[in-house]
N, C-alpha and C. Protein backbone atom coordinates (compact mmCIF):
# COMPACT_ATOMS: atom_id res chain seq x y z
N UNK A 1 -4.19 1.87 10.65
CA UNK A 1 -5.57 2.34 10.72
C UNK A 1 -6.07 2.55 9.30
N UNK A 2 -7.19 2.18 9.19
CA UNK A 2 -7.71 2.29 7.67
C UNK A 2 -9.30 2.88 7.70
N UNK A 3 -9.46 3.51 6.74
CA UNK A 3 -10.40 4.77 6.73
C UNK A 3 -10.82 4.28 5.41
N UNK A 4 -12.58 3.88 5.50
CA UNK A 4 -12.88 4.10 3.91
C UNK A 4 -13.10 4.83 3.35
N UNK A 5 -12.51 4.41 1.88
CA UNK A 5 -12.75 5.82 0.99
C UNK A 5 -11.68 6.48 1.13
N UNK A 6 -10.57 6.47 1.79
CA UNK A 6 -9.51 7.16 1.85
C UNK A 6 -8.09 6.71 0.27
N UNK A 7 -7.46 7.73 -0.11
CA UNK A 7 -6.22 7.41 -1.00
C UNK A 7 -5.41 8.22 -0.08
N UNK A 8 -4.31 8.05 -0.99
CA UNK A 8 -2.85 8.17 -0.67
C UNK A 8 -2.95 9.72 -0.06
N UNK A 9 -3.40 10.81 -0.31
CA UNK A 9 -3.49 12.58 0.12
C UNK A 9 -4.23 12.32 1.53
N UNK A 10 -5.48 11.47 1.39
CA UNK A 10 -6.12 11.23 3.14
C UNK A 10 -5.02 11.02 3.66
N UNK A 11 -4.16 9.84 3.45
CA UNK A 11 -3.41 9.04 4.69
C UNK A 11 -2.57 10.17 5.37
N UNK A 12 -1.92 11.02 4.10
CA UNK A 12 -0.71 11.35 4.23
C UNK A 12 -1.36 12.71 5.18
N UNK A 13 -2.69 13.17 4.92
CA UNK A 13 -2.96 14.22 6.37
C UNK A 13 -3.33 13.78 7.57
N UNK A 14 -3.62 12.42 7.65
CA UNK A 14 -3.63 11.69 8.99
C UNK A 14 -2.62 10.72 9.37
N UNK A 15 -1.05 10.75 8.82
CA UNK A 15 -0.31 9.73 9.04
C UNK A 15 0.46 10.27 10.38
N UNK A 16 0.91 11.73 10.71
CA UNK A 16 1.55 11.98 11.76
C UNK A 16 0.33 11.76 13.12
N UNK A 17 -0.57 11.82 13.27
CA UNK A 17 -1.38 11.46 14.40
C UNK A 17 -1.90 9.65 14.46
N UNK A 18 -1.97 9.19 13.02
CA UNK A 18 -2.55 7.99 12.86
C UNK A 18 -1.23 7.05 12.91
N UNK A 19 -0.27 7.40 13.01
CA UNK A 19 0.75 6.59 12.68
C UNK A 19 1.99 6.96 13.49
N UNK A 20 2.95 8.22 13.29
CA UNK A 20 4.02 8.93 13.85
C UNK A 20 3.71 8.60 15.18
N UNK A 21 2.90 9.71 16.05
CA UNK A 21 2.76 9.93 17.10
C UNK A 21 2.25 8.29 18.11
N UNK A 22 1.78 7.54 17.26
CA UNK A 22 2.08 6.26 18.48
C UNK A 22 2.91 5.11 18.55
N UNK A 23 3.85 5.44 18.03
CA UNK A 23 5.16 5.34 17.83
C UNK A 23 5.21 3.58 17.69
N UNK A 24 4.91 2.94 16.55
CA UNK A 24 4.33 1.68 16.27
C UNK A 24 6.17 0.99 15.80
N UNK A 25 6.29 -0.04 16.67
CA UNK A 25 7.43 -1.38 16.17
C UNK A 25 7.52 -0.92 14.05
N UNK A 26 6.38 -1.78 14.39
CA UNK A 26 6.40 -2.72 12.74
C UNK A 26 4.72 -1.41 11.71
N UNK A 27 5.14 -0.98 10.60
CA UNK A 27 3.59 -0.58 10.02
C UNK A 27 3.92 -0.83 8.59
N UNK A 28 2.61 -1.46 8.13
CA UNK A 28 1.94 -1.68 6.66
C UNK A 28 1.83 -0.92 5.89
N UNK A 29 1.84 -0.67 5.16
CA UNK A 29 1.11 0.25 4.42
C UNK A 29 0.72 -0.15 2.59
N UNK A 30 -0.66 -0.03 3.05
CA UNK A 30 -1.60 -0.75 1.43
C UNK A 30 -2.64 0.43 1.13
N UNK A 31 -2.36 1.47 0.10
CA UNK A 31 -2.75 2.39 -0.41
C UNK A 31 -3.04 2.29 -1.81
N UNK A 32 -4.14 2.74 -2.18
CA UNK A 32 -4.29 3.03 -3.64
C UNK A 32 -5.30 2.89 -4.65
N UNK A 33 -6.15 1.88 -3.92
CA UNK A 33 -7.19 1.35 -4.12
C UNK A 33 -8.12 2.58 -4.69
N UNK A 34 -8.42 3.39 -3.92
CA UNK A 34 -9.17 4.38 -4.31
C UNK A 34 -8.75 5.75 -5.01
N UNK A 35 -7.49 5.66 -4.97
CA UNK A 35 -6.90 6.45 -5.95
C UNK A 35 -7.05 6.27 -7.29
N UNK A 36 -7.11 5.03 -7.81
CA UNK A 36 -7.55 4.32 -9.02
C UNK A 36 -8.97 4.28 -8.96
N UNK A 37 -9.66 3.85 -8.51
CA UNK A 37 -10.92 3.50 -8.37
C UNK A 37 -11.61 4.81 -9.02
N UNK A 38 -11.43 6.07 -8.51
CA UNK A 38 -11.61 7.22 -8.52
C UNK A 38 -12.04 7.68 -10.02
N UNK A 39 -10.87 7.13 -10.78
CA UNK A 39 -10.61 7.71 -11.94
C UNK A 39 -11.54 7.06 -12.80
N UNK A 40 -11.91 5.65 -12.50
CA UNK A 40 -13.28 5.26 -12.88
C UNK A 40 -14.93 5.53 -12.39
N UNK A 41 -14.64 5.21 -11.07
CA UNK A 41 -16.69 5.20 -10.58
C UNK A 41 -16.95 7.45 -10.69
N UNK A 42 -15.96 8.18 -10.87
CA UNK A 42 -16.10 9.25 -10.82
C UNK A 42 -15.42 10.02 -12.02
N UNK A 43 -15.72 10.07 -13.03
CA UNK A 43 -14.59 10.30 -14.36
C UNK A 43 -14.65 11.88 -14.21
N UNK A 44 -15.77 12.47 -13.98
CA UNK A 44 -16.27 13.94 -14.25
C UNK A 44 -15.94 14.40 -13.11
N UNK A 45 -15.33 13.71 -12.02
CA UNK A 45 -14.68 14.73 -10.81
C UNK A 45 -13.06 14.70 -10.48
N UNK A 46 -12.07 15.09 -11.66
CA UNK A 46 -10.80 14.95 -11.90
C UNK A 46 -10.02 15.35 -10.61
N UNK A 47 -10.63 16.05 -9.77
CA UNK A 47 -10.13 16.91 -8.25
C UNK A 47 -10.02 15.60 -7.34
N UNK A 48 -10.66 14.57 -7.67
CA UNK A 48 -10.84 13.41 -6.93
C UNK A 48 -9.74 12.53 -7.22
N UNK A 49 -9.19 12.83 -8.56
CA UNK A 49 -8.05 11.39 -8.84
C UNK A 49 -6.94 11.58 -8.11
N UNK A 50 -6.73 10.91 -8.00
CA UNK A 50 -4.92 10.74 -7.90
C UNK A 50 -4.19 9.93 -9.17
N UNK A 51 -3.29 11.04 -9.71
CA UNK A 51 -2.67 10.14 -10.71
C UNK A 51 -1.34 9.52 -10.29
N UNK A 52 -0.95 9.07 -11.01
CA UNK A 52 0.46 7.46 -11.04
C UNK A 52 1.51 8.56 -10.69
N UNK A 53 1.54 10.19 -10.42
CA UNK A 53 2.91 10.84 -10.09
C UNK A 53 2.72 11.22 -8.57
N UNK A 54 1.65 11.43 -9.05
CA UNK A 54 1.59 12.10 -6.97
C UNK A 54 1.61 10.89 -6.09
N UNK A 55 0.89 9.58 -6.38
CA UNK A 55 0.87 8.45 -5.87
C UNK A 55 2.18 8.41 -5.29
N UNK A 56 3.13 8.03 -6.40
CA UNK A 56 4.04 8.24 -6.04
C UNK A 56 5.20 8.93 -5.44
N UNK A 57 4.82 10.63 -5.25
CA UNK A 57 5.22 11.21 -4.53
C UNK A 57 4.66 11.05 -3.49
N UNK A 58 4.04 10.75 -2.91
CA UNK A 58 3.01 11.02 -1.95
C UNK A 58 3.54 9.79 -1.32
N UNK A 59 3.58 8.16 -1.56
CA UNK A 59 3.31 7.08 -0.72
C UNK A 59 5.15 7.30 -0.83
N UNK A 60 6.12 8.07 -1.50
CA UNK A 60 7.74 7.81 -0.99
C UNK A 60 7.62 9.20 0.29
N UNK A 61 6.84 9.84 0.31
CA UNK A 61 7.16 11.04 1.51
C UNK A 61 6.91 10.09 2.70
N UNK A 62 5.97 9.12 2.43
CA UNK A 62 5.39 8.54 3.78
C UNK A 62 6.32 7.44 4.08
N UNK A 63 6.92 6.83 3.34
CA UNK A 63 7.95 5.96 3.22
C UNK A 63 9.38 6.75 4.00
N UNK A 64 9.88 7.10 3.52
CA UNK A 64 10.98 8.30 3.97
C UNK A 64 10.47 8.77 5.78
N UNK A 65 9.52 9.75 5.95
CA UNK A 65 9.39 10.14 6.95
C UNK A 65 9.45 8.70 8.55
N UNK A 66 8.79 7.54 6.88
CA UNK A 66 8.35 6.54 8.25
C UNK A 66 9.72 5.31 9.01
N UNK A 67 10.27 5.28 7.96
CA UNK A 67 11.04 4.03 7.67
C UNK A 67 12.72 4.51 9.00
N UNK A 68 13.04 5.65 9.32
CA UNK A 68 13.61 5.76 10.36
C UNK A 68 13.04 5.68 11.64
N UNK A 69 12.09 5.64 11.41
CA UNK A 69 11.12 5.55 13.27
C UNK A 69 10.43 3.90 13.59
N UNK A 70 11.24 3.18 12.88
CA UNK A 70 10.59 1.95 13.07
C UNK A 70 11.37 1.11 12.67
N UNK A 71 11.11 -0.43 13.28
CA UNK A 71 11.80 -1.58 13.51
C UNK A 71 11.96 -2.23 11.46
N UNK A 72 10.29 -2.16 11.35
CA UNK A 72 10.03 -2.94 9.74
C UNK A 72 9.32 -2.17 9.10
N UNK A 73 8.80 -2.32 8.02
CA UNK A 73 8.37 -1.38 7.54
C UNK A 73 7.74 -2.00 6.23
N UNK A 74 6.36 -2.30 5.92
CA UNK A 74 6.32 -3.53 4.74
C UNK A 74 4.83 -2.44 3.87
N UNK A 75 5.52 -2.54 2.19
CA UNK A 75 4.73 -1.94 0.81
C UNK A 75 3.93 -2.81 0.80
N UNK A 76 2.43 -2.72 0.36
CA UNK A 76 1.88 -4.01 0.11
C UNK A 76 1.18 -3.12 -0.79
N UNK A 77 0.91 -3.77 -2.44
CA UNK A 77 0.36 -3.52 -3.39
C UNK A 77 -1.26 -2.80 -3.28
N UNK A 78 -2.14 -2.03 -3.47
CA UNK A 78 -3.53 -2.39 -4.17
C UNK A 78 -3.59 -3.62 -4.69
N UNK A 79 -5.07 -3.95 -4.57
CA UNK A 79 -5.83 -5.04 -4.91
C UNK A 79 -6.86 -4.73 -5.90
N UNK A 80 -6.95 -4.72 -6.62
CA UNK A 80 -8.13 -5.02 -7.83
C UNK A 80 -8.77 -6.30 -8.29
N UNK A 81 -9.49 -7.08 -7.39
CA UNK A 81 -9.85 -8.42 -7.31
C UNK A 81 -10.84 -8.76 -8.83
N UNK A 82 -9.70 -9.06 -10.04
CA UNK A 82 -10.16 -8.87 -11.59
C UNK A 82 -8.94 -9.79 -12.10
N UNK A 83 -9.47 -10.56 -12.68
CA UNK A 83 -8.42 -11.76 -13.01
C UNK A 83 -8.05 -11.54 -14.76
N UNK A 84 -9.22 -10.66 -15.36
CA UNK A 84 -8.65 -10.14 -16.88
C UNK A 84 -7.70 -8.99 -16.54
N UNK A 85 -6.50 -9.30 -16.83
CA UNK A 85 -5.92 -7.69 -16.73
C UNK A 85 -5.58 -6.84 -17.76
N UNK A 86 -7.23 -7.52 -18.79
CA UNK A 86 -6.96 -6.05 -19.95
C UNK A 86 -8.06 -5.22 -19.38
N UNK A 87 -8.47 -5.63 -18.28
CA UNK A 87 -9.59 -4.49 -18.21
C UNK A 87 -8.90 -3.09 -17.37
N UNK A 88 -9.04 -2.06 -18.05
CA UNK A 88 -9.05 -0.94 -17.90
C UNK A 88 -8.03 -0.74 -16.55
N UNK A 89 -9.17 -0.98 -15.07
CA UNK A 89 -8.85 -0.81 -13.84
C UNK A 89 -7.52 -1.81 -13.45
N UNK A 90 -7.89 -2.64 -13.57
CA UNK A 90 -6.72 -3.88 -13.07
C UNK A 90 -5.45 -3.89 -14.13
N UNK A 91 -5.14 -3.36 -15.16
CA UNK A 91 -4.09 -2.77 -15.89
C UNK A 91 -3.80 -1.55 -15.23
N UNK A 92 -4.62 -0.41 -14.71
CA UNK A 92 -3.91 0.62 -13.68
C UNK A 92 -3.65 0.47 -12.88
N UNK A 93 -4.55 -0.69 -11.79
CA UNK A 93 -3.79 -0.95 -10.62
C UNK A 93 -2.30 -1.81 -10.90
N UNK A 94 -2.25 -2.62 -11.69
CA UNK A 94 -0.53 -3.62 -12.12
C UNK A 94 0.39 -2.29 -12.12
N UNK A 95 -0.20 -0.66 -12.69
CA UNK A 95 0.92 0.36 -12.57
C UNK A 95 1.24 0.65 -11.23
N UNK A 96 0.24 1.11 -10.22
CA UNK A 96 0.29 1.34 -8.79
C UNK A 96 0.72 0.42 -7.98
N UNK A 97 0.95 -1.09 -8.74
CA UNK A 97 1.59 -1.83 -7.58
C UNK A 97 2.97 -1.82 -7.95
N UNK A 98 3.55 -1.48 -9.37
CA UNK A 98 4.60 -1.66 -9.79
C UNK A 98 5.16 -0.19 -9.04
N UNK A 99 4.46 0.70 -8.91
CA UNK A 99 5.44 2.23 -8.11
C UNK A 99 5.32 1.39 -6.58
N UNK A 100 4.29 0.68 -5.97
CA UNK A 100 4.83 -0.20 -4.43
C UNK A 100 6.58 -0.92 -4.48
N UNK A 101 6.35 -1.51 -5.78
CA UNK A 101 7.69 -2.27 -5.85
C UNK A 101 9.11 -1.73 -5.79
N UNK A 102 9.13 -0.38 -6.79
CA UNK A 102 9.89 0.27 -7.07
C UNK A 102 10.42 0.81 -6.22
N UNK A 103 9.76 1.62 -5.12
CA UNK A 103 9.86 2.74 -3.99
C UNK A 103 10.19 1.11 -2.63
N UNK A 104 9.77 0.43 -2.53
CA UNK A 104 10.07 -0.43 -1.71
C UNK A 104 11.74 -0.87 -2.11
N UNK A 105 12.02 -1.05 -3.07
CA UNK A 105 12.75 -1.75 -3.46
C UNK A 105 14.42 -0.21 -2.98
N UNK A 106 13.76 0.86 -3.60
CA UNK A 106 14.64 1.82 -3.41
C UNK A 106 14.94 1.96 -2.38
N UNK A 107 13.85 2.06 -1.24
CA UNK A 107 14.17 2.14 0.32
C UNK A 107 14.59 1.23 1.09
N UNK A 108 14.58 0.18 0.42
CA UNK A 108 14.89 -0.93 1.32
C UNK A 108 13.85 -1.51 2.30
N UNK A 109 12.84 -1.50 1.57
CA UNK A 109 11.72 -1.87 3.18
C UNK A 109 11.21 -3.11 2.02
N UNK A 110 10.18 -3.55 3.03
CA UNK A 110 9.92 -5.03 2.40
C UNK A 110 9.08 -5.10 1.50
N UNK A 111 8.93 -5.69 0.37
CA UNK A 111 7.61 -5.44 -0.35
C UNK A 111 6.41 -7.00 -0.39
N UNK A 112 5.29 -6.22 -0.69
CA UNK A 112 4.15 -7.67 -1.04
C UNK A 112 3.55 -7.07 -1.90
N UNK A 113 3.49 -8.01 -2.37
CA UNK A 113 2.69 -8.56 -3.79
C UNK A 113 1.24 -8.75 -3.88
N UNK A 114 0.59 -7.87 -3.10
CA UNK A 114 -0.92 -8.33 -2.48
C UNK A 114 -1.86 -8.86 -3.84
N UNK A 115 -1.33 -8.06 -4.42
CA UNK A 115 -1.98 -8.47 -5.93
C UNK A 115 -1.72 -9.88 -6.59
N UNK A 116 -0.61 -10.53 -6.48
CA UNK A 116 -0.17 -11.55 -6.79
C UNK A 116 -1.28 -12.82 -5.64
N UNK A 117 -0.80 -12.54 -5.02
CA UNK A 117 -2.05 -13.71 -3.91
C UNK A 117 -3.32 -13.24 -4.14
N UNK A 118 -3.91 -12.20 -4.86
CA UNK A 118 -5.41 -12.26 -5.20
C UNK A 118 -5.74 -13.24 -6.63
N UNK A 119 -4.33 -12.99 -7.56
CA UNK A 119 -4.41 -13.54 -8.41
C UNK A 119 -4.54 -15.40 -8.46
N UNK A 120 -3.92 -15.32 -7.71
CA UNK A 120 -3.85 -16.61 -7.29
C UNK A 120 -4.99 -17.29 -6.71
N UNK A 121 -5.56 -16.99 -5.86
CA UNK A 121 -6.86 -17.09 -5.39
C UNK A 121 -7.75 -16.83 -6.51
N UNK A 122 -7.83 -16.14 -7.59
CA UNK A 122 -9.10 -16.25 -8.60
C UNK A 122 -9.05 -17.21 -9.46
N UNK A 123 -7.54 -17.82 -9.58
CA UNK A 123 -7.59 -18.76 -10.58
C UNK A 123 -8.51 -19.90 -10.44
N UNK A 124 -8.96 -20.06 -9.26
CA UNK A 124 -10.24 -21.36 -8.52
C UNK A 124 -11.57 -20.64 -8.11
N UNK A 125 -11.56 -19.12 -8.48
CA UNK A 125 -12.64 -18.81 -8.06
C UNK A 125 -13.25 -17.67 -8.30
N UNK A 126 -14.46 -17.17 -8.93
CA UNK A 126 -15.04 -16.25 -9.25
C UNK A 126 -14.79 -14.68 -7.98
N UNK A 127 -14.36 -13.41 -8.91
CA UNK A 127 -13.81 -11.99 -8.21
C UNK A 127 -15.04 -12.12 -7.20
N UNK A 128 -16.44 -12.51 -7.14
CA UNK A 128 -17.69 -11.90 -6.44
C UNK A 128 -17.47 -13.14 -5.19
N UNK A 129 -16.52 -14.11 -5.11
CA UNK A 129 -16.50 -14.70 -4.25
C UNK A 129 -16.11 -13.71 -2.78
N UNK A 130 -15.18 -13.44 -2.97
CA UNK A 130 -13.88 -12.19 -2.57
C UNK A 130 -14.66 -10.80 -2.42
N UNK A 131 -14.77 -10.29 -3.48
CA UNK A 131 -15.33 -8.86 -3.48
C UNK A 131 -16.40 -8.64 -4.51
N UNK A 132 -17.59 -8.02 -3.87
CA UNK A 132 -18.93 -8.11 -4.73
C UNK A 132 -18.49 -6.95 -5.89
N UNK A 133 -17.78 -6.46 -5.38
CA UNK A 133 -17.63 -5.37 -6.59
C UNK A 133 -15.87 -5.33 -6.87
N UNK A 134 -15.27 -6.22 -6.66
CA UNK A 134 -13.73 -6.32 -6.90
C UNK A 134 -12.93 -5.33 -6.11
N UNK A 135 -13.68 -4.94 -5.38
CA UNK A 135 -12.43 -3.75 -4.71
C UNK A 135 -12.62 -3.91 -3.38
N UNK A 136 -14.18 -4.03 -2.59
CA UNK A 136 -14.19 -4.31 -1.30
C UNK A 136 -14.51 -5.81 -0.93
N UNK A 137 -12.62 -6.63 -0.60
CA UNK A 137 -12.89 -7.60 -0.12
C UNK A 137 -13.72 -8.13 1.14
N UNK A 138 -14.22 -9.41 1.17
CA UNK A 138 -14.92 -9.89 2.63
C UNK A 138 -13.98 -11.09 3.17
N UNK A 139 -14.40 -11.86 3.84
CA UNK A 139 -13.69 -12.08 4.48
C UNK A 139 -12.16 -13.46 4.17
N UNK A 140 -12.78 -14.25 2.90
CA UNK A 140 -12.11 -14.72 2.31
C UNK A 140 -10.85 -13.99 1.68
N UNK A 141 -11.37 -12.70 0.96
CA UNK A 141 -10.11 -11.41 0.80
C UNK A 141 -9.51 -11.22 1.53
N UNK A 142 -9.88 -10.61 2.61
CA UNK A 142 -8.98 -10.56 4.11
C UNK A 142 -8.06 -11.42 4.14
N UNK A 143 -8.08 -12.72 4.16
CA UNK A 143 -7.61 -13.77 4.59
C UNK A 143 -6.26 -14.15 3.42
N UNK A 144 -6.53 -13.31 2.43
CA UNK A 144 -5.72 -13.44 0.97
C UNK A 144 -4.68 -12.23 1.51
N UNK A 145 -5.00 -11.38 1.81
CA UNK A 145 -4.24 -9.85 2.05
C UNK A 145 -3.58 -10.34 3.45
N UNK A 146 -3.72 -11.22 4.02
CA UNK A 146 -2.88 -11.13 5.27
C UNK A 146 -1.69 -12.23 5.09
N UNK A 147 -1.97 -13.19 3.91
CA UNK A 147 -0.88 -14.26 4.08
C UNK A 147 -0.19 -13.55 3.14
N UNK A 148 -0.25 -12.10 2.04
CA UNK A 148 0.46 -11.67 1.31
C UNK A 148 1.65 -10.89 2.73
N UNK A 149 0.80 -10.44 3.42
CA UNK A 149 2.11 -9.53 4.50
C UNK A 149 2.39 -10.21 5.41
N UNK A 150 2.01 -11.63 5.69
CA UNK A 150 2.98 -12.48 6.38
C UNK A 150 3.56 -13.06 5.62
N UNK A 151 3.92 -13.87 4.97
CA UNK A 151 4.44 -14.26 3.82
C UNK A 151 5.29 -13.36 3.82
N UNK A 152 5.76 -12.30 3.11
CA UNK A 152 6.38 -10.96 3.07
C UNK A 152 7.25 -10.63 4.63
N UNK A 153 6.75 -10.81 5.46
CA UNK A 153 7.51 -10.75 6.82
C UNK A 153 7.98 -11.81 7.13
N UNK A 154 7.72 -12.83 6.66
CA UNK A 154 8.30 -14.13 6.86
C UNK A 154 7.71 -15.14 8.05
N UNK A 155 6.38 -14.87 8.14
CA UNK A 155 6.14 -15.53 9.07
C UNK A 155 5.95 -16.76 9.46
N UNK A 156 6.48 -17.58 10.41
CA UNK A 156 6.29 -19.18 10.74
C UNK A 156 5.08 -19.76 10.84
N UNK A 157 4.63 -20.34 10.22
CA UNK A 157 3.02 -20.53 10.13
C UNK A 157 2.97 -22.03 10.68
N UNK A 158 4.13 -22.70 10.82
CA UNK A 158 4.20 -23.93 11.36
C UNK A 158 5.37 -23.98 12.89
N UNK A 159 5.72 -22.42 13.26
CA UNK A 159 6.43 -22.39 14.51
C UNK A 159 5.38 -23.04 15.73
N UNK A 160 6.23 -23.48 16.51
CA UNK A 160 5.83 -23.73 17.89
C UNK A 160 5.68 -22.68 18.90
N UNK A 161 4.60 -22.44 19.76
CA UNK A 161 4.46 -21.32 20.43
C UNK A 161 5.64 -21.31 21.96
């Protein structure tokens, strides 16, 4: 379930009703976006950020609590749809996907690279194709973010039904 405008402190007060309690096979989880975001479109409201420690405390509590109650369990990076990565934002998000990697990697659950398949996709095509403002993809984005977590799950894209 995804909530806009939500970071990593939203999820984590709606993850036992949004998540725990309906007791889901397989869950995603792609956080962060606005945790970063934050620290830019809002500089003068510091109560709003989330920095690179709590992130990370925060998305391994949800990891931990989640990863025994379920079959799979798959990290998928923030997206910052920005193909310079000296700019500011998309150099903080490369940090927030690198704590996805890390904490995936520790727990053993699967990781994606969501960021890597955006990258890939800009190399043929302008960020405003994707996202008018680099952060809220449409539907071409979508379509980038889902072959990152199939891909990542391994999915048969040429199986027979």
């Amino acid at each position: 379930m995804g909530n806009s405008g939500n970071n990593v402190r939203d999820l984590k007060a709606r993850w036992q009703t949004d998540v725990i309690d309906l007791k889901p096979d397989w869950v995603s989880i792609m956080i962060g976006i606005n945790d970063i975001w934050r620290q830019f479109d809002l500089p003068q409201m510091p109560e709003t950020h989330v920095y690179a420690k709590e992130y990370e405390k925060t998305l391994e509590e949800l990891i931990v609590m989640t990863k025994p109650v379920v079959k799979g369990l798959v990290i998928l990076t923030p997206v910052f749809w920005e193909i310079n990565k000296k700019d500011a934002m998309a150099a903080l998000t490369m940090k927030y996907g690198s704590i996805c990697k890390k904490l995936a990697t520790k727990h053993g659950v699967i990781f994606a690279d969501a960021q890597a398949y955006a990258d890939r996709m800009l190399r043929s095509c302008h960020s405003a194709y994707v996202a008018w403002d680099r952060v809220h993809p449409n539907i071409p984005g979508h379509n980038v973010l889902a072959h990152a977590l199939l891909d990542a799950v391994e999915f048969d894209f040429n199986r027979k039904a």
